[in-house]
N, C-alpha and C. Protein backbone atom coordinates (compact mmCIF):
# COMPACT_ATOMS: atom_id res chain seq x y z
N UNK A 1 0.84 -1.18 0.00
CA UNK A 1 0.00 0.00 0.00
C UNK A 1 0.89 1.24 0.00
N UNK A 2 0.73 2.80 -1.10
CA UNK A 2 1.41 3.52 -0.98
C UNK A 2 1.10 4.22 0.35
N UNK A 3 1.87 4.73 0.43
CA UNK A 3 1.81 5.99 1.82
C UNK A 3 1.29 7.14 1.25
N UNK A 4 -0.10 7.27 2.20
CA UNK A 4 -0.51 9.50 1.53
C UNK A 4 0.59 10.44 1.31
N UNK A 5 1.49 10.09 1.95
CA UNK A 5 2.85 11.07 2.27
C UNK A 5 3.63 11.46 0.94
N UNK A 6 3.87 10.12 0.31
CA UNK A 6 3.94 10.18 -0.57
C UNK A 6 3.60 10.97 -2.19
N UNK A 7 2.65 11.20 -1.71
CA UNK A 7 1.18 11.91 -3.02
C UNK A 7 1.87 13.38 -3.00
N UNK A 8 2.52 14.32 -1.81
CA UNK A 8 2.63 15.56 -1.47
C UNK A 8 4.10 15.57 -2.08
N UNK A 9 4.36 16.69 -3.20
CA UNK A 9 5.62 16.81 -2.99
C UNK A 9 6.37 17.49 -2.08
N UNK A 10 7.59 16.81 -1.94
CA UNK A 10 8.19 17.83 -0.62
C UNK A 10 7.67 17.14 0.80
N UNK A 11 7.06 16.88 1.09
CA UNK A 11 6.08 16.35 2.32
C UNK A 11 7.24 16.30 3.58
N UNK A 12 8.31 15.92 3.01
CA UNK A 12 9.20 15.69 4.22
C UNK A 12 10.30 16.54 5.16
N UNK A 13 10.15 17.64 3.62
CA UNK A 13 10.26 19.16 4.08
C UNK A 13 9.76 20.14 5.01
N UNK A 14 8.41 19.80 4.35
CA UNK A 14 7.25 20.37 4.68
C UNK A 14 6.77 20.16 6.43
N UNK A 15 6.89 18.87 6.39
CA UNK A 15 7.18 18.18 8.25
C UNK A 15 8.04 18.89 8.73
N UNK A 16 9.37 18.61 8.12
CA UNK A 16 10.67 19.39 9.23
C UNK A 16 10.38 20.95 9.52
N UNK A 17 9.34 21.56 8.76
CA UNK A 17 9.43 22.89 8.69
C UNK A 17 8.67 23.87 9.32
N UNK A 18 7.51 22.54 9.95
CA UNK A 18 6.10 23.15 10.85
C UNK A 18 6.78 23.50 12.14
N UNK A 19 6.23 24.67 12.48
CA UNK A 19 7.23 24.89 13.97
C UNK A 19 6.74 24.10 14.96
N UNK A 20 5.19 24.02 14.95
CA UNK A 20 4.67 23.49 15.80
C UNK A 20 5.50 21.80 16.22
N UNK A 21 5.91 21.20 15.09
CA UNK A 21 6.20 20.13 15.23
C UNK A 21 7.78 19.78 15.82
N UNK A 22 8.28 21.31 15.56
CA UNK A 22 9.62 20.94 15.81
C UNK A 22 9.65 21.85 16.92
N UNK A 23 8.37 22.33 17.81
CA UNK A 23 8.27 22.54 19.32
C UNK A 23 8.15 21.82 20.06
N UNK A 24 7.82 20.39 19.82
CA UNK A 24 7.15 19.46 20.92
C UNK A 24 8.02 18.90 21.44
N UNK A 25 7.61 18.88 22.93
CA UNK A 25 8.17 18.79 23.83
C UNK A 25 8.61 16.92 24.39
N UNK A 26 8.31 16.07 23.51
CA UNK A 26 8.01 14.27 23.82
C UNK A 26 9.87 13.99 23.11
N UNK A 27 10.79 14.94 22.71
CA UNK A 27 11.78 14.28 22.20
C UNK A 27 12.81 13.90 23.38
N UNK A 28 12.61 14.33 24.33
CA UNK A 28 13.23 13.88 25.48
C UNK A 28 12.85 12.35 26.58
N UNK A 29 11.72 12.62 26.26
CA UNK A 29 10.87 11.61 26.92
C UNK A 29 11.17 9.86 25.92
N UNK A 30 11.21 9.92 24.54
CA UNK A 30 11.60 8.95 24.19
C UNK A 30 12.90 9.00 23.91
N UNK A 31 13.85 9.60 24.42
CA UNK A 31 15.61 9.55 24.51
C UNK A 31 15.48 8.80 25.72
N UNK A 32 14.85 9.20 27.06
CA UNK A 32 15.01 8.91 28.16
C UNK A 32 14.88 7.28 27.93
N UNK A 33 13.32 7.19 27.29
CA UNK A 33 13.05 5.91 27.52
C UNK A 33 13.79 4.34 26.87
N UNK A 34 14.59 5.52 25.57
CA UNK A 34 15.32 4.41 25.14
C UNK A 34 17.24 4.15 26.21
N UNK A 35 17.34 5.19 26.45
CA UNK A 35 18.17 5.07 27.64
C UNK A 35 18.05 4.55 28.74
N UNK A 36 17.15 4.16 28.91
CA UNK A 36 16.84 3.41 30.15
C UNK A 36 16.82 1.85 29.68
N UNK A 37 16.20 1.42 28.62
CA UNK A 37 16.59 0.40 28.26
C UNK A 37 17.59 -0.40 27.88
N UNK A 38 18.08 0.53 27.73
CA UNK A 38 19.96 -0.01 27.27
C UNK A 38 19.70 -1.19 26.34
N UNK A 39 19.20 -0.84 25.46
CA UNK A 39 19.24 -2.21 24.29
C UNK A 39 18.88 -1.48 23.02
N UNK A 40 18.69 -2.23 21.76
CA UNK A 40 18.30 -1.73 20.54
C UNK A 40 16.84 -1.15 20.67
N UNK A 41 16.78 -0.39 19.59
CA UNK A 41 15.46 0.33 19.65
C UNK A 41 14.56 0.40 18.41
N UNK A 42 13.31 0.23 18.01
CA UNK A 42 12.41 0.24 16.84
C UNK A 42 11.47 1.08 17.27
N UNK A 43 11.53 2.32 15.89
CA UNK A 43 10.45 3.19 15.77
C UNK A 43 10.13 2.97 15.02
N UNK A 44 8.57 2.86 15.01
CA UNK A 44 7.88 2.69 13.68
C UNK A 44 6.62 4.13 13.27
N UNK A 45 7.26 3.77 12.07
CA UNK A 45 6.79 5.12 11.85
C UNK A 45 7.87 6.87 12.40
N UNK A 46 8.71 6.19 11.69
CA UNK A 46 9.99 7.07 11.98
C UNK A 46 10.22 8.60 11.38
N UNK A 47 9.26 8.55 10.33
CA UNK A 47 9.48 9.80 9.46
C UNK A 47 10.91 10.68 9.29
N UNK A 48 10.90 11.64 9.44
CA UNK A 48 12.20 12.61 8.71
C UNK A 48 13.45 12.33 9.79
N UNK A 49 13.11 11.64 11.47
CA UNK A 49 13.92 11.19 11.99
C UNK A 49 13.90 12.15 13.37
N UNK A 50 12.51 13.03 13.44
CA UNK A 50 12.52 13.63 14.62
C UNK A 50 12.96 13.35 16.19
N UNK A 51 12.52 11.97 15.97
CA UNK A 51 12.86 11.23 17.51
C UNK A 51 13.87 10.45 17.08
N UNK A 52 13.87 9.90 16.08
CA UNK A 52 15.37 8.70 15.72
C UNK A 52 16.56 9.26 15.69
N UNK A 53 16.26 10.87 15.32
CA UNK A 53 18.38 10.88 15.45
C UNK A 53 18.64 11.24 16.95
N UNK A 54 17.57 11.83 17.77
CA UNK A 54 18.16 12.38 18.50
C UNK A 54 18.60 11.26 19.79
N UNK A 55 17.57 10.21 19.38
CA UNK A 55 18.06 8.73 20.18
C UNK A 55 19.07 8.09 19.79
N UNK A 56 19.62 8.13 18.55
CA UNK A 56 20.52 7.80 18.14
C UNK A 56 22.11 8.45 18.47
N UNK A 57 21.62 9.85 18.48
CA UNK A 57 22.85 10.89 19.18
C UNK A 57 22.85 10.51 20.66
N UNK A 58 22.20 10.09 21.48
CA UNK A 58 22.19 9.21 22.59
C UNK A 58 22.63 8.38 23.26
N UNK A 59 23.03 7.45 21.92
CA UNK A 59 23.91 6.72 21.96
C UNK A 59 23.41 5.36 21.84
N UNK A 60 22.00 5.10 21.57
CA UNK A 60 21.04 4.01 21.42
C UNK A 60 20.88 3.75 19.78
N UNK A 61 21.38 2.12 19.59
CA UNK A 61 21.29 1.73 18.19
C UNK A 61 19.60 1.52 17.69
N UNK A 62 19.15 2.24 16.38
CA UNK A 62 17.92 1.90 16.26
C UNK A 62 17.69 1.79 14.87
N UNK A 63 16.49 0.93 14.50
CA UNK A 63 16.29 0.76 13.38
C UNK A 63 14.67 1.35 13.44
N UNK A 64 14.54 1.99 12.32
CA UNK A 64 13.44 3.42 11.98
C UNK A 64 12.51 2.45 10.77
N UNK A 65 11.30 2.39 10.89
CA UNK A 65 10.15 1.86 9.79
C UNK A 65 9.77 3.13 9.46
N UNK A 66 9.17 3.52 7.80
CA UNK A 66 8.43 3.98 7.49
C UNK A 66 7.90 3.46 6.61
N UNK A 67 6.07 3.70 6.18
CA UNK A 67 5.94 3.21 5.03
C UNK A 67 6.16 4.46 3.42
N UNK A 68 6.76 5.69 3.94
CA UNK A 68 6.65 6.47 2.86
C UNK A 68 8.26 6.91 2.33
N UNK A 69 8.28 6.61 1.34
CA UNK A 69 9.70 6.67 0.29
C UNK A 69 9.73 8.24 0.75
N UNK A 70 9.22 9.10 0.60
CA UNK A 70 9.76 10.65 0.85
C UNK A 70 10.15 11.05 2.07
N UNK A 71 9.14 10.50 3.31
CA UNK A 71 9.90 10.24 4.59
C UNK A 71 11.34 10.08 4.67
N UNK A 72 11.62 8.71 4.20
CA UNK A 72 12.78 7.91 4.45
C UNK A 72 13.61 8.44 3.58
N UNK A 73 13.66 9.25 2.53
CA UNK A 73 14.88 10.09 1.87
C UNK A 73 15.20 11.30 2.56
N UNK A 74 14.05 11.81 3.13
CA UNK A 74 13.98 13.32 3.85
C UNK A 74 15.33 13.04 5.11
N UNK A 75 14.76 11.56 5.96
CA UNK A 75 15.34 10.61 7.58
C UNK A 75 17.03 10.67 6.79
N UNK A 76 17.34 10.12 5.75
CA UNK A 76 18.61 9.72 5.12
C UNK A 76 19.07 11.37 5.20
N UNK A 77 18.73 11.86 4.53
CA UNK A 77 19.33 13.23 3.96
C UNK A 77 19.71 14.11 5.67
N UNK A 78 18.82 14.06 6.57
CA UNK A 78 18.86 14.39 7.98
C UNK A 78 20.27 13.47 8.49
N UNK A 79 20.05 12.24 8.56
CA UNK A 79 20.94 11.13 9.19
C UNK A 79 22.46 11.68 8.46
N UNK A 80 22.31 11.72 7.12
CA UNK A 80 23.92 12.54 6.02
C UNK A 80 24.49 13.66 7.44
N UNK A 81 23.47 14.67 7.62
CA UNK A 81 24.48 15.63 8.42
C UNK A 81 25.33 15.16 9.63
N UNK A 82 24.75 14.13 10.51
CA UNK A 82 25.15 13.77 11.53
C UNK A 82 26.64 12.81 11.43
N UNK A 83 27.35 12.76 12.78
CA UNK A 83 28.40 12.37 12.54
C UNK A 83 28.89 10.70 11.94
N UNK A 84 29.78 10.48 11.72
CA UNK A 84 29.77 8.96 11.58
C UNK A 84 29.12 8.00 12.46
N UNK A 85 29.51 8.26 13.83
CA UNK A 85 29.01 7.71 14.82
C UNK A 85 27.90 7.21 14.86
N UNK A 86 26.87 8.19 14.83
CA UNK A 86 25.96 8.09 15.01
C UNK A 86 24.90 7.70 13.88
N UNK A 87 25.83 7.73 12.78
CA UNK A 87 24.65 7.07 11.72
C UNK A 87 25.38 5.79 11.14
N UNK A 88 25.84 5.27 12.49
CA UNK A 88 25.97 3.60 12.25
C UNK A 88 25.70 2.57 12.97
N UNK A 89 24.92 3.41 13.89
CA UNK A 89 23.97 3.39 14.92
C UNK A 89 22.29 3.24 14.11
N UNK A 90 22.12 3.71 12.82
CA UNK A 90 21.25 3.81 12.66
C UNK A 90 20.64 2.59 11.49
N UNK A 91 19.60 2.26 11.15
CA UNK A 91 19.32 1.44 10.31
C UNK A 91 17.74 1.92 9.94
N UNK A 92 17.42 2.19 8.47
CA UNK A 92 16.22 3.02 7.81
C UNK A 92 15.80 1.34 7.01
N UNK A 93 14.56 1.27 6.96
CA UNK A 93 13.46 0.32 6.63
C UNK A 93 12.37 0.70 5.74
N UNK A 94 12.28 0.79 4.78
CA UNK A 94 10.70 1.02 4.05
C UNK A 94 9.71 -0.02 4.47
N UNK A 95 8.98 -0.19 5.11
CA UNK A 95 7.91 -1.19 5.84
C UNK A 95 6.65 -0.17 5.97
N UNK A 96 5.60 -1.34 5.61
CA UNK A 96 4.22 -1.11 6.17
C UNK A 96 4.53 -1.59 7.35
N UNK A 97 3.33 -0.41 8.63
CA UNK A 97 3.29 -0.67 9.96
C UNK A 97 2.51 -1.73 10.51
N UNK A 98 1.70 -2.31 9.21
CA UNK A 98 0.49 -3.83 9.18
C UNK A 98 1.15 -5.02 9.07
N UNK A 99 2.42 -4.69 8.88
CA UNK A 99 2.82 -6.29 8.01
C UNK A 99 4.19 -6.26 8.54
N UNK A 100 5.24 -5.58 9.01
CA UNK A 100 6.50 -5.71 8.77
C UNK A 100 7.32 -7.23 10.05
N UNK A 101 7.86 -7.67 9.35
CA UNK A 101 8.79 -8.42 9.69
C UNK A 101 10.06 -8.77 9.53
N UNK A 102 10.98 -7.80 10.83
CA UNK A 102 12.32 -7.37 10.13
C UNK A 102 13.30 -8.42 10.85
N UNK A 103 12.84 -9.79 11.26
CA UNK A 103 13.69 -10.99 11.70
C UNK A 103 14.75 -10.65 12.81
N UNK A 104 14.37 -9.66 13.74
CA UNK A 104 14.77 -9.01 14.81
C UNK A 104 14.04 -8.75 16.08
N UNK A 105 14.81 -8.44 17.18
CA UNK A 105 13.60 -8.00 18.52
C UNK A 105 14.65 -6.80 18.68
N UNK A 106 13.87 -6.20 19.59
CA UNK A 106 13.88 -4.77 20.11
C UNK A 106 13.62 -5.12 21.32
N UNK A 107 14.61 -4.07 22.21
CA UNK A 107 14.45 -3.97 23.98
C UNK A 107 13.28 -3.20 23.87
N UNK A 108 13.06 -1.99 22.79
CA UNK A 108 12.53 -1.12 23.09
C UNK A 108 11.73 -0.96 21.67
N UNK A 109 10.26 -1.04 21.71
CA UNK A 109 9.69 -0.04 20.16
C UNK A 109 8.62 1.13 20.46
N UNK A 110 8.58 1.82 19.84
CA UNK A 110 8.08 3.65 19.86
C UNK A 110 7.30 3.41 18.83
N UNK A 111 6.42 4.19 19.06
CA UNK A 111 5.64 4.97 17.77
C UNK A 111 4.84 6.20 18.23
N UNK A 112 6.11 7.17 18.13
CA UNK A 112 5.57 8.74 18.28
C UNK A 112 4.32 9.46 17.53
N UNK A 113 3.95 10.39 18.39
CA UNK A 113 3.04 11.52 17.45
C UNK A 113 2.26 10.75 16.43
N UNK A 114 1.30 10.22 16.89
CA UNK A 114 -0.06 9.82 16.13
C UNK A 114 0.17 9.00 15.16
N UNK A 115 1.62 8.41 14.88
CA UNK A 115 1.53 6.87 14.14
C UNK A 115 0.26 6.04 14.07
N UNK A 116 0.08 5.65 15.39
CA UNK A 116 -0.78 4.61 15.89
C UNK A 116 -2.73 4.96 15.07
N UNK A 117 -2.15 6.17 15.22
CA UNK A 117 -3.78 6.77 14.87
C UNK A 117 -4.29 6.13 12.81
N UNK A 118 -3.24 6.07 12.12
CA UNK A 118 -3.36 5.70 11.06
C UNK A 118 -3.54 4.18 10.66
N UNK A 119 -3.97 3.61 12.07
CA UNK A 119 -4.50 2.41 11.98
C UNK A 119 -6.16 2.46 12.72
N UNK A 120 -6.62 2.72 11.53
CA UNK A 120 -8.49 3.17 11.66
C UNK A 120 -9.07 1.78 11.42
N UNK A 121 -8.59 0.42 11.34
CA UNK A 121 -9.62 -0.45 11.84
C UNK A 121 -9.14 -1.51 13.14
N UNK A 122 -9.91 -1.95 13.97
CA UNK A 122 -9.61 -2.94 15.24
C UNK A 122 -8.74 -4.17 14.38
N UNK A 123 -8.97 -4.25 13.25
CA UNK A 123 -8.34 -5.46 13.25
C UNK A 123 -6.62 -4.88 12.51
N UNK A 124 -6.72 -4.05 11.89
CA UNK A 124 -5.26 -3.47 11.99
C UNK A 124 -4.27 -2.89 12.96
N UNK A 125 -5.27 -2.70 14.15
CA UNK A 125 -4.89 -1.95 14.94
C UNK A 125 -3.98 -3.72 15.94
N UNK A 126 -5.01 -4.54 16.09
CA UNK A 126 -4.71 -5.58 16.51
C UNK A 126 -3.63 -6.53 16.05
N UNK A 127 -3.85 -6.49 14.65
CA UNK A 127 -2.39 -6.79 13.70
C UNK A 127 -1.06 -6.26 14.61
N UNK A 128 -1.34 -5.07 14.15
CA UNK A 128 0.26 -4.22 14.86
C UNK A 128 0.56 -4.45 16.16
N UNK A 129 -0.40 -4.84 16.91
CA UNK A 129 -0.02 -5.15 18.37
C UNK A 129 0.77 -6.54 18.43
N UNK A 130 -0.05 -7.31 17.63
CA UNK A 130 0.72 -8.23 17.46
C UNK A 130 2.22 -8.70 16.81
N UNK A 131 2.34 -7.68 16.05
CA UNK A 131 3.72 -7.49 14.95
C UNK A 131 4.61 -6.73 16.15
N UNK A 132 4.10 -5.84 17.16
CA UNK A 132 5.04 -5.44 18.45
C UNK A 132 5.35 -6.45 19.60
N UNK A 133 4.65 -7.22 20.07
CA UNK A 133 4.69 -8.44 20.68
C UNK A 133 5.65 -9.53 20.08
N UNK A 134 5.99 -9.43 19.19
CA UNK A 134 6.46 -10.71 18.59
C UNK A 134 7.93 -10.27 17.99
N UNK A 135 8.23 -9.07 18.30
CA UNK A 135 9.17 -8.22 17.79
C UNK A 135 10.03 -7.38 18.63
N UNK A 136 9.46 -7.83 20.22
CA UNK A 136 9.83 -7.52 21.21
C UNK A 136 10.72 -8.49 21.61
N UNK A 137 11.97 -7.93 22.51
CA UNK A 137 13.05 -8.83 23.24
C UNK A 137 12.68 -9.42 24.23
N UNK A 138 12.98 -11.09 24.72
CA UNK A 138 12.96 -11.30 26.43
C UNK A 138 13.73 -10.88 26.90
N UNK A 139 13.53 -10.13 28.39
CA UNK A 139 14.91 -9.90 29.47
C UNK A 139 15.46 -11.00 29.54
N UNK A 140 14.49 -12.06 29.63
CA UNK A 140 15.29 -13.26 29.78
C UNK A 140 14.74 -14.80 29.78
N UNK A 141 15.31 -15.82 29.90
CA UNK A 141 14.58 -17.04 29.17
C UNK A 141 13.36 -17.23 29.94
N UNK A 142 12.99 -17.22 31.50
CA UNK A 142 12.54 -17.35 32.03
C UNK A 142 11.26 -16.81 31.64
N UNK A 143 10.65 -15.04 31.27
CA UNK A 143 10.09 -14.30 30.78
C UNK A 143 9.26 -15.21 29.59
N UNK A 144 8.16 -15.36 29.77
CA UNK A 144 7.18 -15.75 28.90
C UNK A 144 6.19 -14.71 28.42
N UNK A 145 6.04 -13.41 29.37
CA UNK A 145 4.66 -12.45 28.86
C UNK A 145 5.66 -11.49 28.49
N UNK A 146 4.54 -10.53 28.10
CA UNK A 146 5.10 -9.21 27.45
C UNK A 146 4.35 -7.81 28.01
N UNK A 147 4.42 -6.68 28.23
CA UNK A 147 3.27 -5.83 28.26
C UNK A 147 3.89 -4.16 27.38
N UNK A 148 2.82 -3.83 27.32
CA UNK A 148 3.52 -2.68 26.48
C UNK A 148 2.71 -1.24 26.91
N UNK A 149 3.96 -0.55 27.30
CA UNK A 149 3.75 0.67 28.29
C UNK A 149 3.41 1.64 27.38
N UNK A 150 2.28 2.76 27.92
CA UNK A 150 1.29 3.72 27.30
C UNK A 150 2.38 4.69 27.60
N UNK A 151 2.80 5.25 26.47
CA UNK A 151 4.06 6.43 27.22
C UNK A 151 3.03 8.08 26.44
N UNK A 152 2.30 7.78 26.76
CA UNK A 152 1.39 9.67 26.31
C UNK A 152 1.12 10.18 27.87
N UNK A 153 1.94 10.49 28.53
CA UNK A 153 2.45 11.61 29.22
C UNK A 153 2.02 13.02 28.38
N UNK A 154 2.20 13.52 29.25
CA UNK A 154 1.69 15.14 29.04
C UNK A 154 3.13 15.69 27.89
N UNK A 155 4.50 14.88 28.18
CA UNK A 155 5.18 15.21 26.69
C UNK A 155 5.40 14.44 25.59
N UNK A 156 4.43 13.29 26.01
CA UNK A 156 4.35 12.12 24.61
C UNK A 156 3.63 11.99 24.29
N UNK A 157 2.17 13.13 24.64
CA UNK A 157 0.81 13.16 23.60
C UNK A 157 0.65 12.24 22.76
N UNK A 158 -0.02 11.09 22.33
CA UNK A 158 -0.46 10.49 21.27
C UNK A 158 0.76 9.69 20.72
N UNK A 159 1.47 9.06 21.51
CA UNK A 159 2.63 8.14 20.89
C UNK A 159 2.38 7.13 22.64
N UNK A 160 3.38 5.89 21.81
CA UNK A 160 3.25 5.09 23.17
C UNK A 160 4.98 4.02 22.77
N UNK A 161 5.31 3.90 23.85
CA UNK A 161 6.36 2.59 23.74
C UNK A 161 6.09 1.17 24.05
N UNK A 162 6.90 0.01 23.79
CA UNK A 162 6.47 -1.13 24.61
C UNK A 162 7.80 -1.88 24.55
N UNK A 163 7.92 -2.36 25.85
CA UNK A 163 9.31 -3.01 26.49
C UNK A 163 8.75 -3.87 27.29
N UNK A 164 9.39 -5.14 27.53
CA UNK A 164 9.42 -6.70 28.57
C UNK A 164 9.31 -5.79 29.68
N UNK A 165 8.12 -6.54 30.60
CA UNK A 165 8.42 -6.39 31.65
C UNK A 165 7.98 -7.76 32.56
N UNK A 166 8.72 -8.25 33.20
CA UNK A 166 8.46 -9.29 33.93
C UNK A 166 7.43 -9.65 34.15
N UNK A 167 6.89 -10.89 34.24
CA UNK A 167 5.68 -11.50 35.08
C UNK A 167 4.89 -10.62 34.43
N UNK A 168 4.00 -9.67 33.74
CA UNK A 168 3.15 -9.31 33.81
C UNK A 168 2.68 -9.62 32.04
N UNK A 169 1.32 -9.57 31.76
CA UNK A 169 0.89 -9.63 30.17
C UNK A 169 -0.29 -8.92 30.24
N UNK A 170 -0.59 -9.45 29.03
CA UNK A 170 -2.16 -9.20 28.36
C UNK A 170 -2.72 -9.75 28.80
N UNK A 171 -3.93 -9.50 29.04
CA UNK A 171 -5.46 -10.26 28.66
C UNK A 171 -5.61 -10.80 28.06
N UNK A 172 -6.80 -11.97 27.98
CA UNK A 172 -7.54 -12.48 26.95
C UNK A 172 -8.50 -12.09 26.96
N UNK A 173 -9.05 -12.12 25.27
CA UNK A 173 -10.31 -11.33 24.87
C UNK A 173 -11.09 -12.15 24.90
N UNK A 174 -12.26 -12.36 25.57
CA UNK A 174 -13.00 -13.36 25.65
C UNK A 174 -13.92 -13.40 25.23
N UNK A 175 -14.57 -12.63 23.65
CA UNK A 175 -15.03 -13.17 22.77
C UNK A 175 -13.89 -14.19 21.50
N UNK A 176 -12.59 -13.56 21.17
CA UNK A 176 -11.65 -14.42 20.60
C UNK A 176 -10.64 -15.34 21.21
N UNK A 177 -9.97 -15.10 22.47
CA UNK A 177 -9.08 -15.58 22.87
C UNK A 177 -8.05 -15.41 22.71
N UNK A 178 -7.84 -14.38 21.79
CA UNK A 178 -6.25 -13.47 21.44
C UNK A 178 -6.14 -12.76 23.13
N UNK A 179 -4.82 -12.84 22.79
CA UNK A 179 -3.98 -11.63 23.90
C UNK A 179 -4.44 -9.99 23.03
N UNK A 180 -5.02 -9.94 23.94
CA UNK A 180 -5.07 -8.15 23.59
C UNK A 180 -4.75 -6.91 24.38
N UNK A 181 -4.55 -5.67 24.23
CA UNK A 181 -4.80 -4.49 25.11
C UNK A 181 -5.08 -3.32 24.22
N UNK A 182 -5.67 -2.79 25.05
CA UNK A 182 -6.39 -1.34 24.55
C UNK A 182 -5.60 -0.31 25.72
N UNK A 183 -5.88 1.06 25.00
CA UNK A 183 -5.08 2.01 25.83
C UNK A 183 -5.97 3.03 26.55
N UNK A 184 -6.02 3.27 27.37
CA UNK A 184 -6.65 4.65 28.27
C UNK A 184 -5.74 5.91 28.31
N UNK A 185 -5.24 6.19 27.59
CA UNK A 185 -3.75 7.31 27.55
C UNK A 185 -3.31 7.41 28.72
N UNK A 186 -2.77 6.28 29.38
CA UNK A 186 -1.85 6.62 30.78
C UNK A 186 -1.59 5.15 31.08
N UNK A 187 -0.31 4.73 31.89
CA UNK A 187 0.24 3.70 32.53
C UNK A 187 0.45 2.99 31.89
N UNK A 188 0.61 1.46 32.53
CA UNK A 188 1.20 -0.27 32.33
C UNK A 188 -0.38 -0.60 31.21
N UNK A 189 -0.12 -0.90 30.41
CA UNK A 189 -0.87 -1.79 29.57
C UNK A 189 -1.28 -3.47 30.22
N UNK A 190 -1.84 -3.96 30.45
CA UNK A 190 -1.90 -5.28 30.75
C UNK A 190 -2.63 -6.36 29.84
């Protein structure tokens, strides 16, 4: 499926250039959170690289999904200025956020600023939960569940992360029997 993003020329310009966007205040909040994890990191839905370089200047290795080719030239052309260091640290993906399977786990995956919102049906939305679950790291062998933390804090508006956390999971939906969770914009997901 193409990306709308795509259709706009410039589009990725046009992002870097809204002030509003390059006021918000959540780029700290997912530095922190990938620093705290001390492991690799997946954003999906990475666009021009707002949150990916600066996690990456961090010092946290991450690999960035987008599904839009103008995005991911805009993310490259951004990633060019930065030092060696840090853009070998980095790894860019053209992926749909419905389907991707990049034969890897993540300590840590993000999806900032209203990613999540461009999944307008339950069962896509459920897809992706599942493509994050399964794409997620164990702390350790022991670790059988997963849960994935609501990070929309008052500076992560409309984005969320999800990382292992011990002993704790999902639900079952007990009309299907899938593991599921839904979000209330705050806390532990279960």
């Amino acid at each position: 499926m193409a990306s709308s993003y795509d259709t706009i020329p410039d589009f990725g310009l046009l992002y870097d250039s809204v002030p509003l966007y390059a006021a918000r205040q959540d780029i700290g909040f997912y530095v922190d959170e990938a620093k705290a994890t001390r492991g690799n990191v997946l954003e999906v839905g990475c666009g021009t690289g707002r949150i990916l370089l600066p996690i990456a200047r961090a010092g946290s290795t991450i690999t960035g999904i987008d599904g839009s080719k103008q995005m991911l030239e805009r993310c490259r052309a951004n990633l060019s200025a930065q030092p060696a260091a840090v853009q070998r640290r980095v790894n860019l993906v053209l992926n749909e956020m419905r389907t991707f399977d990049l034969g890897a786990t993540y300590s840590l995956i993000i999806a900032p600023f209203r990613v999540v919102q461009h999944l307008t049906t339950i069962d896509d939305q459920l897809r992706f939960l599942a493509i994050v679950a399964r794409h997620l790291a164990r702390r350790d062998a022991s670790s059988s569940t997963s849960s994935i933390r609501a990070s929309t804090s008052s500076s992560a508006r409309m984005g969320w992360s999800a990382r292992i956390r011990p002993s704790s999971g999902l639900p079952t939906d007990a009309r299907s029997g899938a593991r599921t969770a839904s979000c209330a914009c705050a806390g532990w997901i279960r």
